[in-house]
Every structure is written in C-alpha cells, then in structure tokens.
C-alpha atoms as a PDB file:
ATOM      1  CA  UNK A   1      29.408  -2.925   8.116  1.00  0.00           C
ATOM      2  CA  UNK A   2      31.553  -5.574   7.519  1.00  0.00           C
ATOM      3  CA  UNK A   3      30.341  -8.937   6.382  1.00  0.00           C
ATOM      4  CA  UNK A   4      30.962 -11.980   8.193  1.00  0.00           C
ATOM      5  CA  UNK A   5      31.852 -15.187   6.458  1.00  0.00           C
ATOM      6  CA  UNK A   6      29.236 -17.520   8.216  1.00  0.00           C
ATOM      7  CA  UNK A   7      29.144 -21.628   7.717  1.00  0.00           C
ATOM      8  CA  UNK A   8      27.110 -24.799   8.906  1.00  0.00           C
ATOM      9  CA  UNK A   9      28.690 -24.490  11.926  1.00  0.00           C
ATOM     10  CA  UNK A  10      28.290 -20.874  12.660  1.00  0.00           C
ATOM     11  CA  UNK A  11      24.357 -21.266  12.015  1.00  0.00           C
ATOM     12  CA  UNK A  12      24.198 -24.177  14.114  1.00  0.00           C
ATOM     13  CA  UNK A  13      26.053 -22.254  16.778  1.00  0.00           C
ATOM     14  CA  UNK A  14      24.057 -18.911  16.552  1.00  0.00           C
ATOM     15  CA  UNK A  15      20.652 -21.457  16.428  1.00  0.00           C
ATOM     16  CA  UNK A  16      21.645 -23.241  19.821  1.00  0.00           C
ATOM     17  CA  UNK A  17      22.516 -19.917  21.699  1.00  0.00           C
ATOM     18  CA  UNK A  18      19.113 -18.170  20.396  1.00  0.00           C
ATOM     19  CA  UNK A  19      17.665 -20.953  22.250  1.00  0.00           C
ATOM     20  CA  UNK A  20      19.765 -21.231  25.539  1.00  0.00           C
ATOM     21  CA  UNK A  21      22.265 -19.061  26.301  1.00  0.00           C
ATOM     22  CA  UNK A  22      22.598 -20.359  28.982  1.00  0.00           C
ATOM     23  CA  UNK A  23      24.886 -23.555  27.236  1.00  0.00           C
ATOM     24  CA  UNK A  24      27.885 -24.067  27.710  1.00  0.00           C
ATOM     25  CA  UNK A  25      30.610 -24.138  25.261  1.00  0.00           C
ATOM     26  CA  UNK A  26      31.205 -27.968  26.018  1.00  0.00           C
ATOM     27  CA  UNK A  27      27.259 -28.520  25.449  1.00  0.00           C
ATOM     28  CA  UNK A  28      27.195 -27.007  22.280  1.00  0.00           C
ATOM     29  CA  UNK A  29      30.326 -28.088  21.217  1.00  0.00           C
ATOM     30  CA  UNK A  30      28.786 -31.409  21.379  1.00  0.00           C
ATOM     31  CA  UNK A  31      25.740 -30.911  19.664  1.00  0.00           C
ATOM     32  CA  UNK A  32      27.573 -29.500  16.537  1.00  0.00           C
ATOM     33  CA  UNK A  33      30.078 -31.767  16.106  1.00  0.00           C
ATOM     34  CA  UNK A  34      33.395 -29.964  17.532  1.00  0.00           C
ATOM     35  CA  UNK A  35      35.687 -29.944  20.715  1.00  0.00           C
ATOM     36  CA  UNK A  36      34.871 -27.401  22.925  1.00  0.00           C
ATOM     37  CA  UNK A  37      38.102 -25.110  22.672  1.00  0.00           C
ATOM     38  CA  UNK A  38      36.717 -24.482  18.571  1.00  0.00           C
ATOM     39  CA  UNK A  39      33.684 -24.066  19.315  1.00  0.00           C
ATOM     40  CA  UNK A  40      34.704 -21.383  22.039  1.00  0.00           C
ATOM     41  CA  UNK A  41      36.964 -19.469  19.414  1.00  0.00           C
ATOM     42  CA  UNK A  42      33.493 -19.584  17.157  1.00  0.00           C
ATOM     43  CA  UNK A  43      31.412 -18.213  19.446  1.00  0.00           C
ATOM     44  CA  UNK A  44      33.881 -15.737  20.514  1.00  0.00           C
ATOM     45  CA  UNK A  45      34.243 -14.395  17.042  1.00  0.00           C
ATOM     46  CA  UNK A  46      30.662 -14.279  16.308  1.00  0.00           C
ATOM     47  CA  UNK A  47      30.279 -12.332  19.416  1.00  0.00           C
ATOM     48  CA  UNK A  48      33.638  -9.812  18.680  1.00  0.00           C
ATOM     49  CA  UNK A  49      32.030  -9.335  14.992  1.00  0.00           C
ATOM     50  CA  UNK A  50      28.631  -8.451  16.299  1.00  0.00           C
ATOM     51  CA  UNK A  51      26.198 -11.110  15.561  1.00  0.00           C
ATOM     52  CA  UNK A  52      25.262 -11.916  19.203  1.00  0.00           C
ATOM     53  CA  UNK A  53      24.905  -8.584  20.481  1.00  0.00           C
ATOM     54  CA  UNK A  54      23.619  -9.767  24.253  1.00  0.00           C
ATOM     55  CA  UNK A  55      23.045 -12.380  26.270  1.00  0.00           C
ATOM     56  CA  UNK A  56      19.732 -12.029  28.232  1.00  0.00           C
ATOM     57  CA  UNK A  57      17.084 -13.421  30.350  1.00  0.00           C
ATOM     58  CA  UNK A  58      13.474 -13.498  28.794  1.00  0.00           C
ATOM     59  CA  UNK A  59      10.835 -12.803  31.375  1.00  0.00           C
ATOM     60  CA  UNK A  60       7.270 -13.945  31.340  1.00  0.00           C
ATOM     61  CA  UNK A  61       5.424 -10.357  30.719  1.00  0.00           C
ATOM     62  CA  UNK A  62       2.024 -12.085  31.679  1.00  0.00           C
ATOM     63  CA  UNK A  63       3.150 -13.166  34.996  1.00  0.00           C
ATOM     64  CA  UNK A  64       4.862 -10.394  35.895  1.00  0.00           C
ATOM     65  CA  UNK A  65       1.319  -8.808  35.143  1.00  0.00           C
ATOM     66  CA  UNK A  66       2.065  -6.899  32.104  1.00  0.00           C
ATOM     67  CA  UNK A  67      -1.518  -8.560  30.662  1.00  0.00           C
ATOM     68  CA  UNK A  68      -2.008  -6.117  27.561  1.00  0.00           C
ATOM     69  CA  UNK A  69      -0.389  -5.311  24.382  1.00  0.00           C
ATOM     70  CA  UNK A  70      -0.867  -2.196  22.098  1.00  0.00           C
ATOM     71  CA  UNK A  71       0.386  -1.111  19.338  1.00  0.00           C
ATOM     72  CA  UNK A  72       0.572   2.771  19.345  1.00  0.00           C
ATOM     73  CA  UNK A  73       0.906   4.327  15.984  1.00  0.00           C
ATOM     74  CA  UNK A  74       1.756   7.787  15.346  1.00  0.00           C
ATOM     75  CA  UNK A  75       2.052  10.400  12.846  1.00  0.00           C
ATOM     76  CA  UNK A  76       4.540  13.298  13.068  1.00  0.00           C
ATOM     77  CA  UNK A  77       4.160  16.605  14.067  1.00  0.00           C
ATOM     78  CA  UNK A  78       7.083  17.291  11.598  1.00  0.00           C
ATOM     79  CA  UNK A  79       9.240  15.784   9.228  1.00  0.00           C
ATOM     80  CA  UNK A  80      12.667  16.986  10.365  1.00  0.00           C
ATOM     81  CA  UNK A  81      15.680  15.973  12.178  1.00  0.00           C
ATOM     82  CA  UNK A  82      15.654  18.079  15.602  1.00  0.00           C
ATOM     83  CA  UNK A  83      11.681  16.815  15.641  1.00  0.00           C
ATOM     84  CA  UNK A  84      13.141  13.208  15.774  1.00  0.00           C
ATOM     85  CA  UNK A  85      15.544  13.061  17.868  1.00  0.00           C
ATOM     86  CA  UNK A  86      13.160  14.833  20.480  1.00  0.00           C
ATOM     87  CA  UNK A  87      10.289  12.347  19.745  1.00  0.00           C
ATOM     88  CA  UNK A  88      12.753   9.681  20.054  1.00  0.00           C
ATOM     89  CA  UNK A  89      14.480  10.777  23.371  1.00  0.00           C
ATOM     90  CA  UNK A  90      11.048  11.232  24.789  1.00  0.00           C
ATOM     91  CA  UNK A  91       9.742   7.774  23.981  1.00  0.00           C
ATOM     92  CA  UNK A  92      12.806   5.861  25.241  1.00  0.00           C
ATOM     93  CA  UNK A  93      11.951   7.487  28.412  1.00  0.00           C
ATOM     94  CA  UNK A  94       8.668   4.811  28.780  1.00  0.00           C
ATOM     95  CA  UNK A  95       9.426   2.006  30.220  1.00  0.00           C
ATOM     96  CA  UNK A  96       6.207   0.413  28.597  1.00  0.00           C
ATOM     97  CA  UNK A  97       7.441   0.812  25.626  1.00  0.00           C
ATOM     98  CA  UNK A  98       9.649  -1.920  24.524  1.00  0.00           C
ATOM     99  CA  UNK A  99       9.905  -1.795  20.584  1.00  0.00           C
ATOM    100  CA  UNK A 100       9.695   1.319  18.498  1.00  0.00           C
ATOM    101  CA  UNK A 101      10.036   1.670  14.684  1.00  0.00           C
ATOM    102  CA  UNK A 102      10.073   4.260  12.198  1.00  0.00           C
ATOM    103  CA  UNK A 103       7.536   3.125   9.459  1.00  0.00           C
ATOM    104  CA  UNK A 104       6.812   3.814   5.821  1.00  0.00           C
ATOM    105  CA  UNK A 105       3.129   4.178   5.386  1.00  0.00           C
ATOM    106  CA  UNK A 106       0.314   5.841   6.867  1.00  0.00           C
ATOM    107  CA  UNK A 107       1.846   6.514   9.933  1.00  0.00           C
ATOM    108  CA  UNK A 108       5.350   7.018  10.857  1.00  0.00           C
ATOM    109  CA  UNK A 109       6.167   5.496  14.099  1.00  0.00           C
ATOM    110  CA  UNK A 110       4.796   2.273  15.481  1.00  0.00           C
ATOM    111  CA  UNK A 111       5.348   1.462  19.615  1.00  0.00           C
ATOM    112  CA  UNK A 112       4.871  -1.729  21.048  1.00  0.00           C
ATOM    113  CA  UNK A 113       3.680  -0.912  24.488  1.00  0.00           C
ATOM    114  CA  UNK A 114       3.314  -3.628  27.612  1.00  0.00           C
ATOM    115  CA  UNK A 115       0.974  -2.672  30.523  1.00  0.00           C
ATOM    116  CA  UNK A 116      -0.902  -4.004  33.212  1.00  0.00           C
ATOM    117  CA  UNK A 117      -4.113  -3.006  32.192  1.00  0.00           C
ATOM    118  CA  UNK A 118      -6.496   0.178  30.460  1.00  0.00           C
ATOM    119  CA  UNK A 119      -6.039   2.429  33.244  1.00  0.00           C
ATOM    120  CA  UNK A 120      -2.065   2.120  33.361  1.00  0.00           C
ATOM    121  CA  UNK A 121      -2.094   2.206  29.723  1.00  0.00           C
ATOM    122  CA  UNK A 122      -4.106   5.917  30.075  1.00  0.00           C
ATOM    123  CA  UNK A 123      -1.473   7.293  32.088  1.00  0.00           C
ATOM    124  CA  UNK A 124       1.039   6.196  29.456  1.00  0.00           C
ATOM    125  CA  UNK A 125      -0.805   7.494  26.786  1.00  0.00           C
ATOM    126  CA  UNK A 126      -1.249  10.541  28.519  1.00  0.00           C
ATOM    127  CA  UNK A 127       2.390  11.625  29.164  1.00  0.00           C
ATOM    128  CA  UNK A 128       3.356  10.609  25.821  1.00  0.00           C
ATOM    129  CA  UNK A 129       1.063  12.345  24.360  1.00  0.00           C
ATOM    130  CA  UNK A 130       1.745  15.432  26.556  1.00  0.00           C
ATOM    131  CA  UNK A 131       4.908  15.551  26.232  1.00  0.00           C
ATOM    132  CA  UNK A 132       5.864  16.365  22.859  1.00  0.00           C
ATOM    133  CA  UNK A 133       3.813  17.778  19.719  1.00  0.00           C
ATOM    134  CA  UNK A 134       2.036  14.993  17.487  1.00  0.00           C
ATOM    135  CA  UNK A 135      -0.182  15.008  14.798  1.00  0.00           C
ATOM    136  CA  UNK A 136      -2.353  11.651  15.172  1.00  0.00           C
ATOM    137  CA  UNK A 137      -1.795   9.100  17.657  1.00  0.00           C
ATOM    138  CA  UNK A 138      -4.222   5.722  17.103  1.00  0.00           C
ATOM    139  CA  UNK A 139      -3.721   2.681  18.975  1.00  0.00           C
ATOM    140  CA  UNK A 140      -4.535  -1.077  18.884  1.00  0.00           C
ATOM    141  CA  UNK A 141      -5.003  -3.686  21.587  1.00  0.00           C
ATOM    142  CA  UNK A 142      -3.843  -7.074  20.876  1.00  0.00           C
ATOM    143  CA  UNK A 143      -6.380  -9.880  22.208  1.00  0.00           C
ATOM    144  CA  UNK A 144      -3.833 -12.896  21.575  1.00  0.00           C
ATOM    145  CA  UNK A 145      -0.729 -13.363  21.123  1.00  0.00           C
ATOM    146  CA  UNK A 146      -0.812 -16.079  18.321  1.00  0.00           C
ATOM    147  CA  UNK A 147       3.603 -16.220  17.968  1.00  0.00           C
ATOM    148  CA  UNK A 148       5.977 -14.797  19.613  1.00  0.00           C
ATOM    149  CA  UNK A 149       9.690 -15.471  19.347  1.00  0.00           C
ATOM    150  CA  UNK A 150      12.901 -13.408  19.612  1.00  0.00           C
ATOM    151  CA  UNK A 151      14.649 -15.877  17.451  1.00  0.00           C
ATOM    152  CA  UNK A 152      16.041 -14.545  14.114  1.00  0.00           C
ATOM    153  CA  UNK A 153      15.729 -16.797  10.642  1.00  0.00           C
ATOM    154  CA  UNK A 154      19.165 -18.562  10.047  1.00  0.00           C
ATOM    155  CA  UNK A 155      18.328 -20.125   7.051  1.00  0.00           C
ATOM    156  CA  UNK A 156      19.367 -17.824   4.414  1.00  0.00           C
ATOM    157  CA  UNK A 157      22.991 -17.932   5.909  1.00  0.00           C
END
C-alpha cells in the first residue's frame, strides 16, 4: 500500500470530517485556514488515496432498540483456509453482527453482536452456531458502554 504524505492540514481535514461529514468544503476550508477550492483538491485526494473510505450516517443503536451488546468469542473448528472463508461467509450473513476480528489468543474470532434483547440474541446464537462446525463458542454481555467512538487517532500523523 502506498504511503500518503500527510501534513497539518491533512490531519486537521481528516479530524473535521470524522466529526461531520456532513461539512462543507467552504466550512472546513474555513476552520483550517484555506480557500475552499484547496481544501476541495485535499479532501479529494485523501479520499482518491484511500484514507476516507465512506461517508456515513451513525445511527443511535439504543433507540432503534438494539439495547444489548455481546461479544461472541469463538474457537475454530479448524485451522485452515477453506474452514475460513466458510466461517467468514457465514458470519457476514448476520446482520447482528457488526464487527468481526480474527484474534491471537485464546480464542480466534471475536464478534461484536447488537440485539434487541436475550431472546433475539438466542436465535442468533442459534443459527450461528448451527450453521457451521465450531469448537467453543463463549460470549459476554456488555452492561455499559463506558466510550464509544468511530473516530481514528490522528496524532501520530
């Protein structure tokens, strides 16, 4: 992958958007000290070489009642490549599960899973765990969120 030379201005570009995307080039233009048709050529190019990937809205997950968390960790059946890449097709089939990570450790995978409440979180648990060979599945409910941010560090640009 090739690197990206980023400055000040960059950082205090990619900052703003991580906040709002929603701001114009004019508005952030102003609030890092260019004219907006620079600023637009910045953003552009931090967009054409990768580092903003999307532009989304963030929903609310506890008012649109998905109430609990868990964190689904889960050992492999196997340790080879056709066994991933059917454990990983079936998992981006849930919905409910919106992260998943390969691990080092203990166990192999962790999935962050957002339901409603136990009994939706059964039915989940159920088809995943129906659906393709496992070893050990163990999962954790969170009982508060203490942070949450999708913002990324900047600082060691």
């Amino acid at each position: 992958m090739k690197e990206i030379a980023i400055d000040k201005i960059d950082r205090a570009i990619l900052s703003l958007l991580q906040t709002n995307a929603d701001w114009s080039a004019t508005d952030i233009a102003q609030q890092v000290g260019l004219t907006t048709t620079p600023c637009w050529r910045r953003i552009q190019r931090l967009q054409q070489n990768g580092l903003v990937t999307k532009k989304v809205a963030l929903l609310d997950a506890t008012r649109l009642g998905l109430t609990t968390t868990v964190f689904v960790q889960v050992k492999a059946a196997r340790h080879d490549g056709q066994w991933l890449q059917q454990f990983a097709r079936h998992v981006e089939s849930f919905d409910e599960v919106v992260e998943f990570y390969r691990m080092s450790g203990e166990y192999d995978y962790l999935l962050k899973v957002l339901v409603t409440d136990m009994a939706s979180f059964d039915h989940f648990y159920k088809r995943l765990v129906n659906g393709i060979d496992l070893n050990d599945v163990t999962s954790s409910f969170a009982m508060e969120q203490i942070k949450y941010s999708t913002a990324m560090p900047l600082h060691h640009l």
